[in-house]
Protein backbone atom coordinates (compact mmCIF):
# COMPACT_ATOMS: atom_id res chain seq x y z
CA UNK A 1 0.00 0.00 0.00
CA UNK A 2 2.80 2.27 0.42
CA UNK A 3 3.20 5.04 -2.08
CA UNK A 4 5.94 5.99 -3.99
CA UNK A 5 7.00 8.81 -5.86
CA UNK A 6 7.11 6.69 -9.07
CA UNK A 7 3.27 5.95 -8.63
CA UNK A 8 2.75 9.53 -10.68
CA UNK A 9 4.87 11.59 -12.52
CA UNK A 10 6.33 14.46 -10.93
CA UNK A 11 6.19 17.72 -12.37
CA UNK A 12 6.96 21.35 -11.69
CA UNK A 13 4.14 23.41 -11.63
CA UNK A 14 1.98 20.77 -12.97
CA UNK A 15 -0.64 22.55 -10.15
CA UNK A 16 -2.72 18.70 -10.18
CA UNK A 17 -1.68 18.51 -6.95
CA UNK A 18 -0.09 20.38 -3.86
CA UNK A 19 3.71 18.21 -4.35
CA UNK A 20 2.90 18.66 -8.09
CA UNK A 21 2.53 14.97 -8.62
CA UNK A 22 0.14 14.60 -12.04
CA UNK A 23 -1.94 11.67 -12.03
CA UNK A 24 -1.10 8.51 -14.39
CA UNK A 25 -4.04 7.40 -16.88
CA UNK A 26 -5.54 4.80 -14.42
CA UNK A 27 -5.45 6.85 -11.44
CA UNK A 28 -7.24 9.68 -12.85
CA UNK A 29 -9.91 7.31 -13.49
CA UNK A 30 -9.47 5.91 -10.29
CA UNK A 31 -10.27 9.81 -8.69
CA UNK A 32 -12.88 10.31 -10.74
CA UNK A 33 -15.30 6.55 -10.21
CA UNK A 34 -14.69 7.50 -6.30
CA UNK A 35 -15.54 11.16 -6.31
CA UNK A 36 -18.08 10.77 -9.08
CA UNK A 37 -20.07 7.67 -7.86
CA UNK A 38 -19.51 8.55 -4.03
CA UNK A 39 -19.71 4.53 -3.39
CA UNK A 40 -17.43 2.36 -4.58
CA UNK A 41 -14.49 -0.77 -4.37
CA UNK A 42 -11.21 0.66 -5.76
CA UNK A 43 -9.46 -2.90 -7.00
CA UNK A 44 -6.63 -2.12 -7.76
CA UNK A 45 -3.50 -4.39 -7.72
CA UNK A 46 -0.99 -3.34 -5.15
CA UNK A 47 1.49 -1.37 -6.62
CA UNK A 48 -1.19 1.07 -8.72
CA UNK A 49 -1.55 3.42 -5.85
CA UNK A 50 -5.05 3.00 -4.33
CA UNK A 51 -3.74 5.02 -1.12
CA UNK A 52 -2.41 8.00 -3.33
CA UNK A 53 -5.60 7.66 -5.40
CA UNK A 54 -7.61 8.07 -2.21
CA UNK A 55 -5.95 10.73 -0.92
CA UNK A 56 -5.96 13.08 -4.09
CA UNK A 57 -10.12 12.11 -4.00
CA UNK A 58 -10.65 13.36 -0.89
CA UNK A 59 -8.64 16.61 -1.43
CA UNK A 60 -10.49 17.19 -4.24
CA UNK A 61 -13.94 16.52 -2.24
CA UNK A 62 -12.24 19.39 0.25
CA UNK A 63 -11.83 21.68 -2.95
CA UNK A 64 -15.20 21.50 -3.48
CA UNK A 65 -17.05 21.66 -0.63
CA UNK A 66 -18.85 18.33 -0.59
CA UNK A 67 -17.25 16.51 2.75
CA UNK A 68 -15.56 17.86 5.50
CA UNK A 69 -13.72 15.19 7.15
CA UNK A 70 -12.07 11.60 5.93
CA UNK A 71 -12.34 8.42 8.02
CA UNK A 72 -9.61 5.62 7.09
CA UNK A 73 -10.14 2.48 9.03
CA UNK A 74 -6.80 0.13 8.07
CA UNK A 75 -5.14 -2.61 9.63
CA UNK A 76 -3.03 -1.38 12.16
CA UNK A 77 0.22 -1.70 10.86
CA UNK A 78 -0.71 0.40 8.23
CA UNK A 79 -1.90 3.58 10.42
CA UNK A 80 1.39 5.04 9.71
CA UNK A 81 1.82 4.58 6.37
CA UNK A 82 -1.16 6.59 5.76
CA UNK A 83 0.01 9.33 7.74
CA UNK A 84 3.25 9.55 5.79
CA UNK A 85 1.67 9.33 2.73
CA UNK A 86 -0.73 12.54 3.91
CA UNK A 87 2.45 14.17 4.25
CA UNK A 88 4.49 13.42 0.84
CA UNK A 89 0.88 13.95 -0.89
CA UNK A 90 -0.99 16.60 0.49
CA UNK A 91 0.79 18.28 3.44
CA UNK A 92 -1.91 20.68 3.57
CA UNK A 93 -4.17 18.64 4.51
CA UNK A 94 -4.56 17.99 8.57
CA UNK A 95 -4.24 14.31 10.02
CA UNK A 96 -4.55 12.55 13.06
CA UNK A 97 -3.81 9.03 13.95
CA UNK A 98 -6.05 7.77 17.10
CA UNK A 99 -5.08 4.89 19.58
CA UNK A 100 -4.77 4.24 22.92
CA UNK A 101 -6.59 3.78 25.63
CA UNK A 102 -10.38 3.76 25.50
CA UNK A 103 -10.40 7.55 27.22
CA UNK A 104 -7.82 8.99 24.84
CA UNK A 105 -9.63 7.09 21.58
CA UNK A 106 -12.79 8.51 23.08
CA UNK A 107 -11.53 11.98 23.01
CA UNK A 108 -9.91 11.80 20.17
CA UNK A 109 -12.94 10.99 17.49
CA UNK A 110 -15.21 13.78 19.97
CA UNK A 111 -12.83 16.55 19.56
CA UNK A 112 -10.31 16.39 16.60
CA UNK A 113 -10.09 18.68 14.43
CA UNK A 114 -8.32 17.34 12.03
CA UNK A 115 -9.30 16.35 8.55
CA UNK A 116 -8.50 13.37 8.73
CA UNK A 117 -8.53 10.68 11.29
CA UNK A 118 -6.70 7.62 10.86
CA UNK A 119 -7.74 4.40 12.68
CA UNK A 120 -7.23 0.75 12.88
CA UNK A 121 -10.18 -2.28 12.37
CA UNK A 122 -9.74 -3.24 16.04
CA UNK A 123 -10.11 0.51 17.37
CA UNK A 124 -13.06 0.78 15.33
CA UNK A 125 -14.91 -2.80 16.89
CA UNK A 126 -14.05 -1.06 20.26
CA UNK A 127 -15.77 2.34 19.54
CA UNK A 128 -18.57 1.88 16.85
CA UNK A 129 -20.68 4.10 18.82
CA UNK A 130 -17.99 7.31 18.96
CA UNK A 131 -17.40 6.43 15.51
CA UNK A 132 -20.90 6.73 14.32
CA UNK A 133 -20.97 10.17 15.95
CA UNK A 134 -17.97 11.19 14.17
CA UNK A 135 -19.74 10.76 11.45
CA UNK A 136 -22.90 12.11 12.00
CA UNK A 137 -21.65 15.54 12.83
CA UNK A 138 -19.92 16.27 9.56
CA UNK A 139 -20.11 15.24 6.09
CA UNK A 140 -17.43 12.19 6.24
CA UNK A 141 -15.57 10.22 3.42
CA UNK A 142 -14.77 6.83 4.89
CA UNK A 143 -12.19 4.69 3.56
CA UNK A 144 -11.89 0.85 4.87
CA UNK A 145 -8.47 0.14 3.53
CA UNK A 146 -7.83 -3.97 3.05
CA UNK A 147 -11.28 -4.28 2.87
CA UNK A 148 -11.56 -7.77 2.79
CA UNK A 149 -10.93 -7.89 6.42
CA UNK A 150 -14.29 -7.35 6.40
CA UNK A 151 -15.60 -9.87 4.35
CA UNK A 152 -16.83 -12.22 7.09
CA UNK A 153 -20.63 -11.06 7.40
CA UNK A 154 -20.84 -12.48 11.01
CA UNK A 155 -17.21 -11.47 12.53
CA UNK A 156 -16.88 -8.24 14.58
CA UNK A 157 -15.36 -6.11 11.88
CA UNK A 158 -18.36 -6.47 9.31
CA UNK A 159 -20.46 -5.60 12.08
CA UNK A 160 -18.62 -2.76 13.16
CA UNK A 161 -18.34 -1.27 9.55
CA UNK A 162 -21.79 -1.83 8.32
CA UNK A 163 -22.51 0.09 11.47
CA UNK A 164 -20.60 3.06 10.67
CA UNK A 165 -20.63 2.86 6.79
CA UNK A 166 -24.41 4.50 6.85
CA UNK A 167 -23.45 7.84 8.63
CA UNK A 168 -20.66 8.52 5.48
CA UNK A 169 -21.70 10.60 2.70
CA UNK A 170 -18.87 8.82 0.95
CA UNK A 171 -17.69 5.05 0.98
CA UNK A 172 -14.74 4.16 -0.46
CA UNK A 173 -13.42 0.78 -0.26
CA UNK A 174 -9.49 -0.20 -1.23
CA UNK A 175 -8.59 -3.77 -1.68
CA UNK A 176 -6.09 -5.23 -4.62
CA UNK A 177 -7.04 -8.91 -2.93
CA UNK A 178 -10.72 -8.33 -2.34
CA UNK A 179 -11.97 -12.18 -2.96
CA UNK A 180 -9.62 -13.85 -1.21
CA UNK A 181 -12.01 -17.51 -0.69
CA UNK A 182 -14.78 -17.24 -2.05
CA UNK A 183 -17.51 -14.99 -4.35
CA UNK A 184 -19.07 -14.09 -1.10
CA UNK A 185 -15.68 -12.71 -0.03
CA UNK A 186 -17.34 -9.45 -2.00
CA UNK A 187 -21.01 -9.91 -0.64
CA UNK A 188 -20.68 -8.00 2.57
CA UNK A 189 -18.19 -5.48 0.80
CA UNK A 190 -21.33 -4.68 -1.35
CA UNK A 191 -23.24 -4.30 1.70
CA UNK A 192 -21.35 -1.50 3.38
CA UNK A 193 -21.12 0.36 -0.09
CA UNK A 194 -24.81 0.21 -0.34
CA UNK A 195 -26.20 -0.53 3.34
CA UNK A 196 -29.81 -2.20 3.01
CA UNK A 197 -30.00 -2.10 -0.37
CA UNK A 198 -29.57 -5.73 -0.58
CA UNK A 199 -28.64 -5.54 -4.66
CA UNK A 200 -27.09 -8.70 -4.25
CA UNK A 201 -30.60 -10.09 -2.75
CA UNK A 202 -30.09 -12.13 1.22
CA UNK A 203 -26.81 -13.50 2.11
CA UNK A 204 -28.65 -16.52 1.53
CA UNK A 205 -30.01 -16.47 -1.80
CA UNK A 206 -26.52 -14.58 -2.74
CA UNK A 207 -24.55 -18.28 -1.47
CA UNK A 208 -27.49 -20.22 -2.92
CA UNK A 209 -27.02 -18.75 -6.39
CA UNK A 210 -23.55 -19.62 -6.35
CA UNK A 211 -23.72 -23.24 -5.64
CA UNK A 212 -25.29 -22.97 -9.32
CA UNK A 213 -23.00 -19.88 -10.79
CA UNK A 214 -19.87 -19.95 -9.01
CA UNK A 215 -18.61 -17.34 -10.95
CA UNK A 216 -21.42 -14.86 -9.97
CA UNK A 217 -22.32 -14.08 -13.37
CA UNK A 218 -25.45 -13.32 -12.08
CA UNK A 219 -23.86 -10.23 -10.21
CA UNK A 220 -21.79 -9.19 -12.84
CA UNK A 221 -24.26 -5.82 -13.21
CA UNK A 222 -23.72 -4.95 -9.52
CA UNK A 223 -20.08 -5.52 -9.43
CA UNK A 224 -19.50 -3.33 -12.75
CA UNK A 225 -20.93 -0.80 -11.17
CA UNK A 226 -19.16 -0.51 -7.71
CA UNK A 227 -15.94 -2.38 -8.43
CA UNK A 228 -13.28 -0.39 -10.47
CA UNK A 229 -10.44 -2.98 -11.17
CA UNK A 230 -7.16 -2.25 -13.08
CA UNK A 231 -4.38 -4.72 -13.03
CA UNK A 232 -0.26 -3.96 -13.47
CA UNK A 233 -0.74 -5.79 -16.99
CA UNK A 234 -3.25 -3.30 -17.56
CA UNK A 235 -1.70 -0.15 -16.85
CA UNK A 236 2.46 -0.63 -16.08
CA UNK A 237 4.97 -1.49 -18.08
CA UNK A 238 7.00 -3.77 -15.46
CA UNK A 239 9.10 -6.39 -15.87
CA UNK A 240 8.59 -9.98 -16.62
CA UNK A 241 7.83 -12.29 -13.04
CA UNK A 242 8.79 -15.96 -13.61
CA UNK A 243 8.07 -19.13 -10.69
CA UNK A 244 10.05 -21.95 -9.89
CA UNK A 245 9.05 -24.91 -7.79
CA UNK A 246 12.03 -25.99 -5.80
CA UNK A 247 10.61 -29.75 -4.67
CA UNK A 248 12.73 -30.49 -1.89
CA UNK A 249 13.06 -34.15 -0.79
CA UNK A 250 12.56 -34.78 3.30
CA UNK A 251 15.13 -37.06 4.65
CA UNK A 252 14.07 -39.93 6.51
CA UNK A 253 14.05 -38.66 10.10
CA UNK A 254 11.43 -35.84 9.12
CA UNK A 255 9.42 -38.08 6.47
CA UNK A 256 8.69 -40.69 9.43
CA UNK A 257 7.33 -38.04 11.59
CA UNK A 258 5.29 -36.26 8.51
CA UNK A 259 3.74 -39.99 7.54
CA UNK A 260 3.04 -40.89 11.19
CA UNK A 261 1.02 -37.12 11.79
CA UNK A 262 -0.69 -37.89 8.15
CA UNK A 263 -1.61 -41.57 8.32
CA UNK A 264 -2.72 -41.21 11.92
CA UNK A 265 -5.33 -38.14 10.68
CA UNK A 266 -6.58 -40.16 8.08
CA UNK A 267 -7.34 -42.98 10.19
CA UNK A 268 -9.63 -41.06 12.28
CA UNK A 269 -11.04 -39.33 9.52
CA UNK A 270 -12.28 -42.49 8.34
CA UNK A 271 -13.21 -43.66 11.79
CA UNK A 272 -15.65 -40.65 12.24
CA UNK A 273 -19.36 -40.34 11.54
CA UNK A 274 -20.85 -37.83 9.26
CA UNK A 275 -21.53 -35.85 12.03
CA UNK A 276 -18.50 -35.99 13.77
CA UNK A 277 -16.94 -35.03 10.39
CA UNK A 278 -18.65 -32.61 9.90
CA UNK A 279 -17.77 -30.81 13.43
CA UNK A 280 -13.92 -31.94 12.12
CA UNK A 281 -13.98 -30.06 8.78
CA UNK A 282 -14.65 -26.77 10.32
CA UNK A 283 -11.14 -27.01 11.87
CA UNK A 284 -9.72 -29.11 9.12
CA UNK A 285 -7.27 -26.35 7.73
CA UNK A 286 -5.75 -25.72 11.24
CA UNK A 287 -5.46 -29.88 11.47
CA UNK A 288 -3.95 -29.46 7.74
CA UNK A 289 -1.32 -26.63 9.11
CA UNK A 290 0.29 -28.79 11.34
CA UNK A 291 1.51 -30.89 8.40
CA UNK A 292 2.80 -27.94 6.52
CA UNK A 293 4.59 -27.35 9.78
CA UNK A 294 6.22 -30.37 9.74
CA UNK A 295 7.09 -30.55 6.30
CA UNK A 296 8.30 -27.19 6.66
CA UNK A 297 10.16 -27.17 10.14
CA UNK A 298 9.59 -29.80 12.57
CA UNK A 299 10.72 -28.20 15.49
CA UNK A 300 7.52 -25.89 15.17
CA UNK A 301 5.99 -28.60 17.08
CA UNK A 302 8.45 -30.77 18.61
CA UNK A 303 10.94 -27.70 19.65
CA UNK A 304 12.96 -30.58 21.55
CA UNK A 305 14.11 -31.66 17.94
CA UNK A 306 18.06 -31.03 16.94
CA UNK A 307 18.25 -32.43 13.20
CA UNK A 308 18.40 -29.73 10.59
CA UNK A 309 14.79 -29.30 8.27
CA UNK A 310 15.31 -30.47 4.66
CA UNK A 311 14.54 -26.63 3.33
CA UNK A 312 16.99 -24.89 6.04
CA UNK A 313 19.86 -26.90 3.69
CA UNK A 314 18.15 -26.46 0.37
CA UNK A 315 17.46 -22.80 1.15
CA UNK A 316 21.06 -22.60 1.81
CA UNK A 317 21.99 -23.35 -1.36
CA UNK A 318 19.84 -21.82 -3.00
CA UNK A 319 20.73 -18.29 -1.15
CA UNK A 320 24.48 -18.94 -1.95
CA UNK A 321 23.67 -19.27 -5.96
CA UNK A 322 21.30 -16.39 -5.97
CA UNK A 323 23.50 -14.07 -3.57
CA UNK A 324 26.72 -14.86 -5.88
CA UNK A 325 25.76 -12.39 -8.24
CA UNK A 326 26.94 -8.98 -6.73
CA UNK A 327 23.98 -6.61 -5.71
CA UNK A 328 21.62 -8.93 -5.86
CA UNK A 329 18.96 -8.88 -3.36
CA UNK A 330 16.20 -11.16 -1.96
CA UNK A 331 13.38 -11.53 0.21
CA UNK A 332 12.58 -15.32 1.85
CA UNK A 333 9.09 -15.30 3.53
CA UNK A 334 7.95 -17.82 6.06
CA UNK A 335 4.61 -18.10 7.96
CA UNK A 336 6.19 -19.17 11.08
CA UNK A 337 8.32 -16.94 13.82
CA UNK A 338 10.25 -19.46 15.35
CA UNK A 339 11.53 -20.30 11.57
CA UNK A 340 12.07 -16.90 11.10
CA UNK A 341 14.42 -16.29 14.08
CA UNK A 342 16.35 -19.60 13.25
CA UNK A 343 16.94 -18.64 9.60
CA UNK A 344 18.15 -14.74 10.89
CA UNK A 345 20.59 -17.18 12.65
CA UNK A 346 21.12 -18.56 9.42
CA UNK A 347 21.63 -15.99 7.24
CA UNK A 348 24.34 -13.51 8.61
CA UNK A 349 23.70 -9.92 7.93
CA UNK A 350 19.77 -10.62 7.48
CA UNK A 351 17.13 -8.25 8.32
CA UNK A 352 13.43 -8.74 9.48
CA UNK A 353 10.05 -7.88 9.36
CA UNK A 354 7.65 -10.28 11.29
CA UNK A 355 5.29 -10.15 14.66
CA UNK A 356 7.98 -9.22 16.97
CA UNK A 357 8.89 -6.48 15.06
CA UNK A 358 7.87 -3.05 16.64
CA UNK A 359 5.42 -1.27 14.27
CA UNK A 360 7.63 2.17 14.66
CA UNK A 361 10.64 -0.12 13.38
CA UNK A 362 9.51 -1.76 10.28
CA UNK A 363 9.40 1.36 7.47
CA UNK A 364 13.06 1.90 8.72
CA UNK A 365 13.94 -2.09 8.10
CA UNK A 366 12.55 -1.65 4.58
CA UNK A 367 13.66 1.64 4.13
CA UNK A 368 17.13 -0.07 4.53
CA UNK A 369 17.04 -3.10 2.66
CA UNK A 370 15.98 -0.46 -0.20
CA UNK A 371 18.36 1.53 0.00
CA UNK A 372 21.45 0.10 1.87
CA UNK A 373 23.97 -2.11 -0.85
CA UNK A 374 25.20 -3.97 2.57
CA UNK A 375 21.92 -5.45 3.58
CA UNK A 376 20.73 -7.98 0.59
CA UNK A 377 18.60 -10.28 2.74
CA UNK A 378 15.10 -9.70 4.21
CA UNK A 379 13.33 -12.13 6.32
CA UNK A 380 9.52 -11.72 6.64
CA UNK A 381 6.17 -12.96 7.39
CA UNK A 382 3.65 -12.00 4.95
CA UNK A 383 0.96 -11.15 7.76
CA UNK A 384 3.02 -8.21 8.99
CA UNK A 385 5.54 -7.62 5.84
CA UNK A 386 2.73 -8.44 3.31
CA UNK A 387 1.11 -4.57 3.02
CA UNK A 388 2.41 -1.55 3.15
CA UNK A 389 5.88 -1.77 2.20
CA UNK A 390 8.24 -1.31 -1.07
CA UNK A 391 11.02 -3.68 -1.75
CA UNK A 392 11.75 -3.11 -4.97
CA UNK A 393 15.52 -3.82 -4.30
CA UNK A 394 14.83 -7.65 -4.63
CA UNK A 395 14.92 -9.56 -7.59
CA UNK A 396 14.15 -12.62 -6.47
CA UNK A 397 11.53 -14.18 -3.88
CA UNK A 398 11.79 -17.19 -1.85
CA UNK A 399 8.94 -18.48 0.03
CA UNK A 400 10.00 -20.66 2.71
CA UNK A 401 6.29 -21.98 3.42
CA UNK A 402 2.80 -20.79 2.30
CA UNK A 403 -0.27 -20.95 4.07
CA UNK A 404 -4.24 -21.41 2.68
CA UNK A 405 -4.33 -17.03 2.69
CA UNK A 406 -4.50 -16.22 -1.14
CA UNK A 407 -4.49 -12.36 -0.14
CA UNK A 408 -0.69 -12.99 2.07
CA UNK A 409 0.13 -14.75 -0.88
CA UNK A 410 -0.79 -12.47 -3.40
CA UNK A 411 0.33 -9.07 -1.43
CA UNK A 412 3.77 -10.44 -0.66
CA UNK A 413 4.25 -10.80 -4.45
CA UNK A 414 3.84 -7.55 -5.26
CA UNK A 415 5.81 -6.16 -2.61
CA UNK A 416 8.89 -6.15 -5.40
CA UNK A 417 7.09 -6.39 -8.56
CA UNK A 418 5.76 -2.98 -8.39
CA UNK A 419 6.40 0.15 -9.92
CA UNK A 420 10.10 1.20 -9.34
CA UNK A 421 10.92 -2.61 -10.49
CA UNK A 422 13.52 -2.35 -12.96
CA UNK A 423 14.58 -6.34 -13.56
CA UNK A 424 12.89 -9.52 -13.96
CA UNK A 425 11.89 -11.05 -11.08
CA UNK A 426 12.05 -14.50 -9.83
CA UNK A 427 9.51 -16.17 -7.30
CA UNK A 428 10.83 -19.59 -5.88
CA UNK A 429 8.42 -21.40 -3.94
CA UNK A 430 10.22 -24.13 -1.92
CA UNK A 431 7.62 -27.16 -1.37
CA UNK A 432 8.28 -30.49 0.77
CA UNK A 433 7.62 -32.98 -2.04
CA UNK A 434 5.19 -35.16 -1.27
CA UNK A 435 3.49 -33.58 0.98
CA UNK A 436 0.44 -31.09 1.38
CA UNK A 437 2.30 -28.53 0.41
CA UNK A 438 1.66 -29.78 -3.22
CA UNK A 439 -2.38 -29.28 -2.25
CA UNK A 440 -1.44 -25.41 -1.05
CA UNK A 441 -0.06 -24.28 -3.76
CA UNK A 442 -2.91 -25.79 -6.07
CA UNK A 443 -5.43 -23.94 -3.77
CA UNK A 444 -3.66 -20.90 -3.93
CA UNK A 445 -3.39 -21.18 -7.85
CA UNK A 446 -7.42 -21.76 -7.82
CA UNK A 447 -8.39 -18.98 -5.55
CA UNK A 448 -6.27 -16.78 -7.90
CA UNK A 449 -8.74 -18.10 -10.64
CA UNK A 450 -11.80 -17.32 -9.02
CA UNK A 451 -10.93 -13.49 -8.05
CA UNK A 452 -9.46 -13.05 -11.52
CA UNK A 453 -12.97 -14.75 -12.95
CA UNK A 454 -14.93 -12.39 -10.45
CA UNK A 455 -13.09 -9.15 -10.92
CA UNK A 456 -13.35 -9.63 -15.11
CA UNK A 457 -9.29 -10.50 -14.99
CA UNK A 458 -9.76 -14.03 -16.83
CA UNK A 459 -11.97 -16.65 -16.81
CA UNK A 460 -11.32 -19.80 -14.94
CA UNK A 461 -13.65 -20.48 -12.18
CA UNK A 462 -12.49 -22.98 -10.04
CA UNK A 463 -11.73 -22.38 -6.04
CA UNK A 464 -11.22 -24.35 -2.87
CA UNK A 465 -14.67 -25.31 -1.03
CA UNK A 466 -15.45 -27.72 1.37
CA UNK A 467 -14.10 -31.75 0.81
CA UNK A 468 -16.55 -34.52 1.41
CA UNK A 469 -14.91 -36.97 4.02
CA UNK A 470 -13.58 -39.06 1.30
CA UNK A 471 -12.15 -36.04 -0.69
CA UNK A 472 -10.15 -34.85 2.68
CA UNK A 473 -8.80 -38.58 2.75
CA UNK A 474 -7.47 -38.19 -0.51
CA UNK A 475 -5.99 -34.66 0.03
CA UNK A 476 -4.02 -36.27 2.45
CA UNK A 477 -2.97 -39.42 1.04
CA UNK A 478 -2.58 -37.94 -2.37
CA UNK A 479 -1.68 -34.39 -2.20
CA UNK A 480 -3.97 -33.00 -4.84
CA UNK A 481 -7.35 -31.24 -4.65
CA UNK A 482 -10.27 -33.17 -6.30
CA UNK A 483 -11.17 -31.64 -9.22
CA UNK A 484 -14.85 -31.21 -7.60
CA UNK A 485 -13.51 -29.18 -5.32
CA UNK A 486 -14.48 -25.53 -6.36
């Protein structure tokens, strides 16, 4: 989500905006469906500048004299990027970030006076009521940046921001991953764009229809109209990105412990009734992690362990081939912190972006591996590294593990394949062979398919849903999703 200067091309005295930044083709268009339509799903991939876009929106709503005050509800790691951006991009323009204690959060939305107040998704569960009255006294743009983290219709954040989204003259909603399951990823996102309007008919009828159109043809009309989507093929000139599958062989000690874990599942799988399978296969992707754990690092769950992880040696080799080109740079991303602090052990002269990093530290630890010829190696976890950052310096990608999230996956890719890219780059995904890790990535490649088939980016249909018992049995025995699967 972070903005850079190459977003738009800068110009002296081009008067389009305050930093004399003038708009490129798709983000004028961008400006003009949010301002214009006053409710609406900016889609953009990351890297096309939905945050800049935003921002030159509102100050043009401020220009005119149709909204007073902007509301941006992100995740929280990304409440400072938008405050930095406010200040490269319209310094004018008054901003507050609130946090903090209940009292100070409280006082904060009651008395700012600042244009714009900057919040997170799990301030605004918290204070839905002082947020509504925000609202209510002037005429408020809100933005829900990431806004698929509101996509489940019954969790705490969809509440909270159907609550809100009434009171706001404008809606905006930014998202370059905003079907990241399933078509009704984008249901309750049409819901706070158009609150009761129900254009999409009842959740139910919406997830009924799709059992018979999983590509939501049938909602095409709606989505046209509220979802503005651009991709990087669309409007950039980047370079090429290529994969590579590194399939890397488990030695004995780590295959007996990965067949033990999987045989022993699918024996009570097959032991179970339909209703005790049932209760099992709404918890079957956390049962399904724990074999990606072991295929990716044993000790994740057995921390007593002392043999070395078949990727910690492949990884090695493959850093030493890809770092023996001078100035090359690369980012490896795990899922997992303990893996993460035993590769920084790993990999001498490694930097890190992950959980334990303080929020105030991480735009300096990426502002460094940009910048600084020394530091060639970032470690990161795609949950805290995965938005708001540009690493443009690295050429290649390694992905240590992957995990069922199609929107980590996708964001983390386009962390260096993003404008300001200036070689090819490589993305290596190292997967256990034989293992489930051959099922992620085919999940991941189908989920892909869906939100391209949804968003009018292709036309393949096909996505993860749930497995009959037998299905889940071969998953695990197998490795490959059933082609009935969808």
């Amino acid at each position: 989500m972070s903005t850079s200067s190459a977003w738009s091309k800068r110009t002296a005295g081009a008067g389009q905006l305050e930093m004399g930044f003038e708009l490129l083709a798709h983000q004028r268009e961008g400006v003009e469906f949010l301002t214009e339509r006053g409710q609406g799903l900016l889609a953009f991939e990351q890297g096309l500048g939905k945050t800049f876009v935003a921002i030159e929106s509102f100050r043009k709503l401020l220009e005119a004299g149709w909204a007073d005050k902007l509301l941006v509800i992100c995740p929280n790691s990304l409440k400072r990027n938008w405050a930095a951006e406010f200040r490269k991009f319209a310094p004018n323009v008054s901003w507050e970030v609130v946090e903090g204690p209940p009292k100070t959060r409280r006082t904060a939305f009651s008395q700012s006076s600042a244009r714009v107040v900057i919040t997170s998704y799990e301030t605004a569960r918290a204070e839905t009521t002082a947020l509504t009255a925000l609202c209510q006294r002037q005429r408020t743009a809100l933005v829900l940046d990431e806004s698929h983290a509101a996509k489940n219709w019954k969790s705490q954040t969809s509440a909270a921001m159907r609550s809100v989204a009434p009171h706001c003259k404008y809606r905006w909603l930014l998202s370059g991953t905003p079907v990241t399951n399933t078509a009704t990823d984008l249901y309750t996102q049409i819901d706070i764009l158009e609150p009761g309007s129900r254009s999409l008919g009842s959740l139910e009828t919406f997830a009924a229809q799709l059992d018979e159109d999983p590509t939501a043809s049938f909602a095409q009309p709606t989505l046209e109209r509220l979802v503005f989507r651009r991709t990087k093929e669309q409007c950039l000139d980047l370079p090429e990105k290529s994969y590579v599958d590194l399939r890397v062989e488990l030695p004995q000690w780590q295959r007996r412990i990965y067949d033990q874990m999987r045989d022993e599942m699918v024996a009570e799988i097959r032991a179970m009734s339909g209703e005790e399978y049932r209760a099992f296969a709404s918890t079957a992707l956390s049962k399904l992690t724990r074999l990606i754990q072991i295929a990716s690092n044993p000790r994740l769950i057995f921390p007593e362990l002392k043999a070395r992880p078949a990727k910690f040696d492949a990884l090695a080799g493959l850093m030493t081939d890809i770092l023996s080109v001078p100035e090359r740079k690369v980012i490896v991303w795990s899922n997992y912190i303990r893996t993460i602090e035993e590769l920084l052990d790993e990999l001498p002269g490694a930097v890190a972006i992950y959980g334990a990093t303080p929020n105030d530290e991480r735009q300096e630890i990426a502002r460094r591996f940009q910048t600084d010829p020394e530091t060639r190696v970032l470690v990161a976890n795609p949950a805290a590294a995965g938005t708001g950052f540009t690493l443009t310096s690295a050429s290649y990608t390694v992905y240590e593990s992957l995990s069922w999230r199609y929107d980590h996956y996708a964001q983390s890719q386009d962390r260096n394949h993003r404008i300001g890219q200036t070689q090819p780059v490589t993305y290596v995904r190292m997967l256990a062979a034989d293992t489930i890790e051959e099922a992620v990535v085919t999940a991941l490649e189908r989920k892909s398919a869906l939100a391209r088939s949804l968003l009018g980016d292709g036309d393949q249909p096909s996505a993860v849903s749930n497995l009959t018992k037998e299905e889940m049995c071969d998953l695990l025995t197998g490795n490959v999703i059933p082609d009935s699967a969808r």
